[in-house]
Protein backbone atom coordinates (compact mmCIF):
# COMPACT_ATOMS: atom_id res chain seq x y z
CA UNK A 1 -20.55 -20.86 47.84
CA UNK A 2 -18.92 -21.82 44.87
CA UNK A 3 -21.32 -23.94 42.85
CA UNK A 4 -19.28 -26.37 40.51
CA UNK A 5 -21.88 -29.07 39.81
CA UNK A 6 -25.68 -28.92 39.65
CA UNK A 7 -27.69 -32.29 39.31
CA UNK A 8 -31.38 -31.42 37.71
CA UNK A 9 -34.04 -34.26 38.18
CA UNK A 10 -37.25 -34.42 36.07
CA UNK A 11 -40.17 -37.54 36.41
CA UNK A 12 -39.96 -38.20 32.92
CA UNK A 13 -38.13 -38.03 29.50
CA UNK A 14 -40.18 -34.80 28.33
CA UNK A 15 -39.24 -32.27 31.29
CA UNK A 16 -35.64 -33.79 30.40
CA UNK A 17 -35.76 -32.75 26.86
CA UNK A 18 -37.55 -29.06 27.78
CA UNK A 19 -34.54 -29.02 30.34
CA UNK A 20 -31.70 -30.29 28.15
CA UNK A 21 -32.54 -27.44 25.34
CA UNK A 22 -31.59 -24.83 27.89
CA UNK A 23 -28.75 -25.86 29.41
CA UNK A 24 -27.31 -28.55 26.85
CA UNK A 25 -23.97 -26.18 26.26
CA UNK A 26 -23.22 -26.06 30.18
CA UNK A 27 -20.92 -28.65 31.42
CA UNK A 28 -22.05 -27.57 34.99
CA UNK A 29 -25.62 -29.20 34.96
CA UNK A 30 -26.42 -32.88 34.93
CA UNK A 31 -29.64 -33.71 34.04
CA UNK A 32 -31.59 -37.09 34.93
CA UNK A 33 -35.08 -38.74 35.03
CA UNK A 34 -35.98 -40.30 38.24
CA UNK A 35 -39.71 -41.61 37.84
CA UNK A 36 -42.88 -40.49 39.20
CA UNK A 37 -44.12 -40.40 42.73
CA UNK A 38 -41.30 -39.44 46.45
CA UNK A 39 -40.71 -43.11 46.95
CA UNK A 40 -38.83 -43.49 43.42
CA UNK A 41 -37.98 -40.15 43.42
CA UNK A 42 -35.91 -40.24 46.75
CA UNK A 43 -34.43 -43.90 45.80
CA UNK A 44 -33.08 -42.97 42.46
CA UNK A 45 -31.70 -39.07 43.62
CA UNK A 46 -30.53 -40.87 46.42
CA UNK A 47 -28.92 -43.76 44.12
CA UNK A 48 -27.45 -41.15 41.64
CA UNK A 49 -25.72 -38.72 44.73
CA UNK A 50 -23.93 -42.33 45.77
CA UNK A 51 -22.38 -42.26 42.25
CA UNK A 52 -20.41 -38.78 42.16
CA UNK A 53 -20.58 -35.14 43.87
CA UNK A 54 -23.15 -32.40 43.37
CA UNK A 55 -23.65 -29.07 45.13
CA UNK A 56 -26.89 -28.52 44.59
CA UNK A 57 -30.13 -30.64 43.56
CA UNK A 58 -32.98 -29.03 41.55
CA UNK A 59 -35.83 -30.78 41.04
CA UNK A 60 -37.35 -29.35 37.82
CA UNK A 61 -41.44 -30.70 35.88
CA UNK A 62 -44.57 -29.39 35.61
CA UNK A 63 -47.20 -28.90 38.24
CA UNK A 64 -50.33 -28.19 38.88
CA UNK A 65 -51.26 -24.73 39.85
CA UNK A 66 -53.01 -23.66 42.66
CA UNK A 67 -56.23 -21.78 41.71
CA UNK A 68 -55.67 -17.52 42.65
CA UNK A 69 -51.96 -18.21 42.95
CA UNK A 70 -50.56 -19.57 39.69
CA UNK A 71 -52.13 -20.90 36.72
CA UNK A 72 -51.29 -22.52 33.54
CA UNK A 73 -47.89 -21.47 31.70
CA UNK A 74 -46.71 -19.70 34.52
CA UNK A 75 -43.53 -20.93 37.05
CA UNK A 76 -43.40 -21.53 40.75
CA UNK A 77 -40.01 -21.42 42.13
CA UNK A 78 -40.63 -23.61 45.29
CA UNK A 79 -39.87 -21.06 49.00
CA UNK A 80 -40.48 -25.05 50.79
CA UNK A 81 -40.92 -27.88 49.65
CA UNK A 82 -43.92 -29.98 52.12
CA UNK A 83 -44.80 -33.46 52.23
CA UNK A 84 -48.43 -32.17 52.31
CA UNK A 85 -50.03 -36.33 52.62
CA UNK A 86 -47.27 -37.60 55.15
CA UNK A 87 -48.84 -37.72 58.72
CA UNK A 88 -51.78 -38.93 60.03
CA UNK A 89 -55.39 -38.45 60.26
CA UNK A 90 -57.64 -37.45 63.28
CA UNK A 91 -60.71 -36.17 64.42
CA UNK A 92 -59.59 -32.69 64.53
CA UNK A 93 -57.62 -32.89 61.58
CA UNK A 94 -54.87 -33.38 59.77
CA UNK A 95 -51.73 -33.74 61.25
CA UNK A 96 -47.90 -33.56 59.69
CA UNK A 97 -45.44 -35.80 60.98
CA UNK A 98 -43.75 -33.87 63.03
CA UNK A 99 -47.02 -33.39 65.64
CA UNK A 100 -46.66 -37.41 66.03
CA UNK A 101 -42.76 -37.28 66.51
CA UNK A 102 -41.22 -39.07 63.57
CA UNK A 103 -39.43 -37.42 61.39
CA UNK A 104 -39.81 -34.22 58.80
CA UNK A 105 -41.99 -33.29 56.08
CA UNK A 106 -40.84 -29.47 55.50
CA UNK A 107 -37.09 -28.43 53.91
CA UNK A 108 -36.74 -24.91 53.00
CA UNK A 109 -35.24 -23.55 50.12
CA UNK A 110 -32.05 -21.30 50.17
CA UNK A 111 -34.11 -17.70 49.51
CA UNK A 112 -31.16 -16.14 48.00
CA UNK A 113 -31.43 -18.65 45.09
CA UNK A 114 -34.90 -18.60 44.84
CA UNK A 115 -35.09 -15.18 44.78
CA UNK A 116 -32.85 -15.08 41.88
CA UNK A 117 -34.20 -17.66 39.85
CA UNK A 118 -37.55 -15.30 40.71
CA UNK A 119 -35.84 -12.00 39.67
CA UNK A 120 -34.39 -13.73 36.35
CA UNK A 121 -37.26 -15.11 34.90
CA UNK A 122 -38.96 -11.50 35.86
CA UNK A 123 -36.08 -9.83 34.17
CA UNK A 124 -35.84 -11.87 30.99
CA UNK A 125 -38.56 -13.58 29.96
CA UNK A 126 -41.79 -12.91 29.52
CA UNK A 127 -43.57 -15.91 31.70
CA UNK A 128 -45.31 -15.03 34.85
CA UNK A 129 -43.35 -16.18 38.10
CA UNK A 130 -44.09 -16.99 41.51
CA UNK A 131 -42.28 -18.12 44.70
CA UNK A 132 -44.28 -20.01 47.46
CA UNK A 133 -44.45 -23.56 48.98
CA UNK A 134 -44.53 -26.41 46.19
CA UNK A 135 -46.90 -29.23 47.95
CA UNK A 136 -45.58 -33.02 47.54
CA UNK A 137 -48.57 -35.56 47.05
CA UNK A 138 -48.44 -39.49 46.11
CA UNK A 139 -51.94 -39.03 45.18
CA UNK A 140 -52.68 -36.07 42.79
CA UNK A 141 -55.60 -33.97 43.93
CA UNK A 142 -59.05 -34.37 42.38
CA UNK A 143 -61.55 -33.00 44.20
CA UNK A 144 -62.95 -29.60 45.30
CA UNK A 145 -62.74 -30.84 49.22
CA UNK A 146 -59.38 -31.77 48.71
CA UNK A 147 -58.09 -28.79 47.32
CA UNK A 148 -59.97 -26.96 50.13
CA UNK A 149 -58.41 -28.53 52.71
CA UNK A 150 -54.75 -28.69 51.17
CA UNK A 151 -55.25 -24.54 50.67
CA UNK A 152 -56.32 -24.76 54.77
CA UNK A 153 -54.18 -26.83 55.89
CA UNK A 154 -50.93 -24.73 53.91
CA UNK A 155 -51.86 -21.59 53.73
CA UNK A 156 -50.09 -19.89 50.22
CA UNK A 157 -49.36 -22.81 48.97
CA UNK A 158 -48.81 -22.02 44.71
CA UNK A 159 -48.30 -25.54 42.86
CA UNK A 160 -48.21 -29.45 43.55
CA UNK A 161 -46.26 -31.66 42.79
CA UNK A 162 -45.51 -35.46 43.42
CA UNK A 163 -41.67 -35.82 43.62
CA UNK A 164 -40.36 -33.15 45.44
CA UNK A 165 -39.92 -34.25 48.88
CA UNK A 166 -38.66 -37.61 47.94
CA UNK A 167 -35.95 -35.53 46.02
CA UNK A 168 -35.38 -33.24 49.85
CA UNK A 169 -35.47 -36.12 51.17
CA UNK A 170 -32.41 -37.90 49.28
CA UNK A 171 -30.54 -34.38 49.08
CA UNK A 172 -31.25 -33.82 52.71
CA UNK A 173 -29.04 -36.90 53.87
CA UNK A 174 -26.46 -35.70 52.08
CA UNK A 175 -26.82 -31.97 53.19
CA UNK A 176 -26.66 -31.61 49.98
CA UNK A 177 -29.39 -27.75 49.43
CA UNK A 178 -32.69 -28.40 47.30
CA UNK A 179 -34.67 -26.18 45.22
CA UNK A 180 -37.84 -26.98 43.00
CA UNK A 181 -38.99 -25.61 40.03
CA UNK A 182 -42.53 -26.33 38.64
CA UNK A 183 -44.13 -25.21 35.46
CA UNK A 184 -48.24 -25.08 35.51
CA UNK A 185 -49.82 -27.94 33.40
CA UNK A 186 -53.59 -27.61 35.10
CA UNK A 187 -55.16 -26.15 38.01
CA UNK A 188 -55.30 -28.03 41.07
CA UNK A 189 -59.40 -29.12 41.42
CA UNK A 190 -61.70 -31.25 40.07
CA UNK A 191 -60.14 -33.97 37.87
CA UNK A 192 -59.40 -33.37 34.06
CA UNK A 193 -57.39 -34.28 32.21
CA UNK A 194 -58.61 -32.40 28.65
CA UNK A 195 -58.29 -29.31 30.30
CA UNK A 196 -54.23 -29.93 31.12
CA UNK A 197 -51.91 -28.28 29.07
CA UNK A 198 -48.21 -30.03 28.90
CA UNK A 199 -46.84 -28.66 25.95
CA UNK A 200 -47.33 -25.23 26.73
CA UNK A 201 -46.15 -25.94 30.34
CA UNK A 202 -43.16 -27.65 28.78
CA UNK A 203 -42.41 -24.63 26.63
CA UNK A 204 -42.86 -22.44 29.69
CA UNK A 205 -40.06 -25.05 31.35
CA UNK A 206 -37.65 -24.54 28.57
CA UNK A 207 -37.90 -20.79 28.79
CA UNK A 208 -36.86 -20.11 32.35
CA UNK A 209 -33.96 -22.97 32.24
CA UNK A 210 -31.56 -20.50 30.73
CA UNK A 211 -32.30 -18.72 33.76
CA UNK A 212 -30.12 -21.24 35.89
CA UNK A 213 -26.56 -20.66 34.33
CA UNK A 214 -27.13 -17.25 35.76
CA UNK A 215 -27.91 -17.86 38.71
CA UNK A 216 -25.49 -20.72 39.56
């Protein structure tokens, strides 16, 4: 596949700018904010593919780790992408959407580009890499029984996030392939903030960008 036009999504303005410094001198890549949270995530991607023709979506931030698996200033290249909140609850459990019948809350990510956004970043930078399922949350995770249960419930899981599916989502209608990127800001646990660290997530971010106009 001959890739010709690459649209990168961030939540907000900073990822952008991380993003931008990277790939600012490729004509290929076309980078835009779309907000925090799926719902505006998959309205604006989905508003922006109405407006012109892209081969591939990226969805690009920081993340928050998940404890053992990656930790701050290190990448997760996403292997899925899950909708890890959208289902229903019950007394057994938790169960995904597709258990009740109504739709999807799993896209997978083309592993030939993921593994060579993996080998890259291995190859030329010095920031630790990982490639594993990037969880999708509207509500970020803040407790030790959450995180136990996510880590149960999706076994290898390496980083959430809160915009990736919405971005599947919007892609996804348009068969349009996905991939997400996430740089660590915090671990995934007990709530605080003090202990994230954006701006050397962000740096981490700018880093591995390069990485995609080898790749693509």
């Amino acid at each position: 596949m001959v890739v010709k036009k690459i649209l990168v999504v961030t939540s907000v303005e900073a990822e952008k700018i991380a993003i931008q410094s990277a790939l600012k001198d490729d004509e290929r890549f076309h980078i835009e904010t779309i907000g925090v949270g799926p719902m505006s995530a998959s309205a604006k991607t989905a508003e922006i593919l109405s407006k012109d023709s892209y081969d591939v979506v990226i969805n690009m931030g920081v993340g928050g780790g998940i404890p053992g698996i990656a930790t701050v200033g290190e990448i997760v290249v996403a292997s899925e992408i899950i909708a890890a909140d959208l289902g229903a609850e019950s007394p057994t459990g938790f169960k995904p959407i597709e258990e009740l019948g109504f739709g999807q809350s799993r896209w997978s990510c083309d592993t030939t580009w993921t593994k060579k956004i993996v080998a890259g970043i291995e190859t030329n930078t010095n920031v630790p890499v990982h490639r594993g399922p990037i969880l999708t949350l509207s509500t970020v995770t803040g407790t030790d029984e959450t995180l136990v249960r996510l880590q149960e419930q999706y076994k290898g899981a390496a980083a959430e996030a809160m915009e990736g599916a919405g971005v599947a989502t919007a892609a996804s209608l348009r068969t349009i392939p996905c991939l997400e990127i996430r740089s660590v800001s915090n671990l995934v646990g007990p709530r605080d903030r003090g202990a994230w660290k954006l701006n050397e997530a962000l740096t981490s971010l700018s880093k591995v960008s390069h990485i995609l106009k080898e790749v693509f």
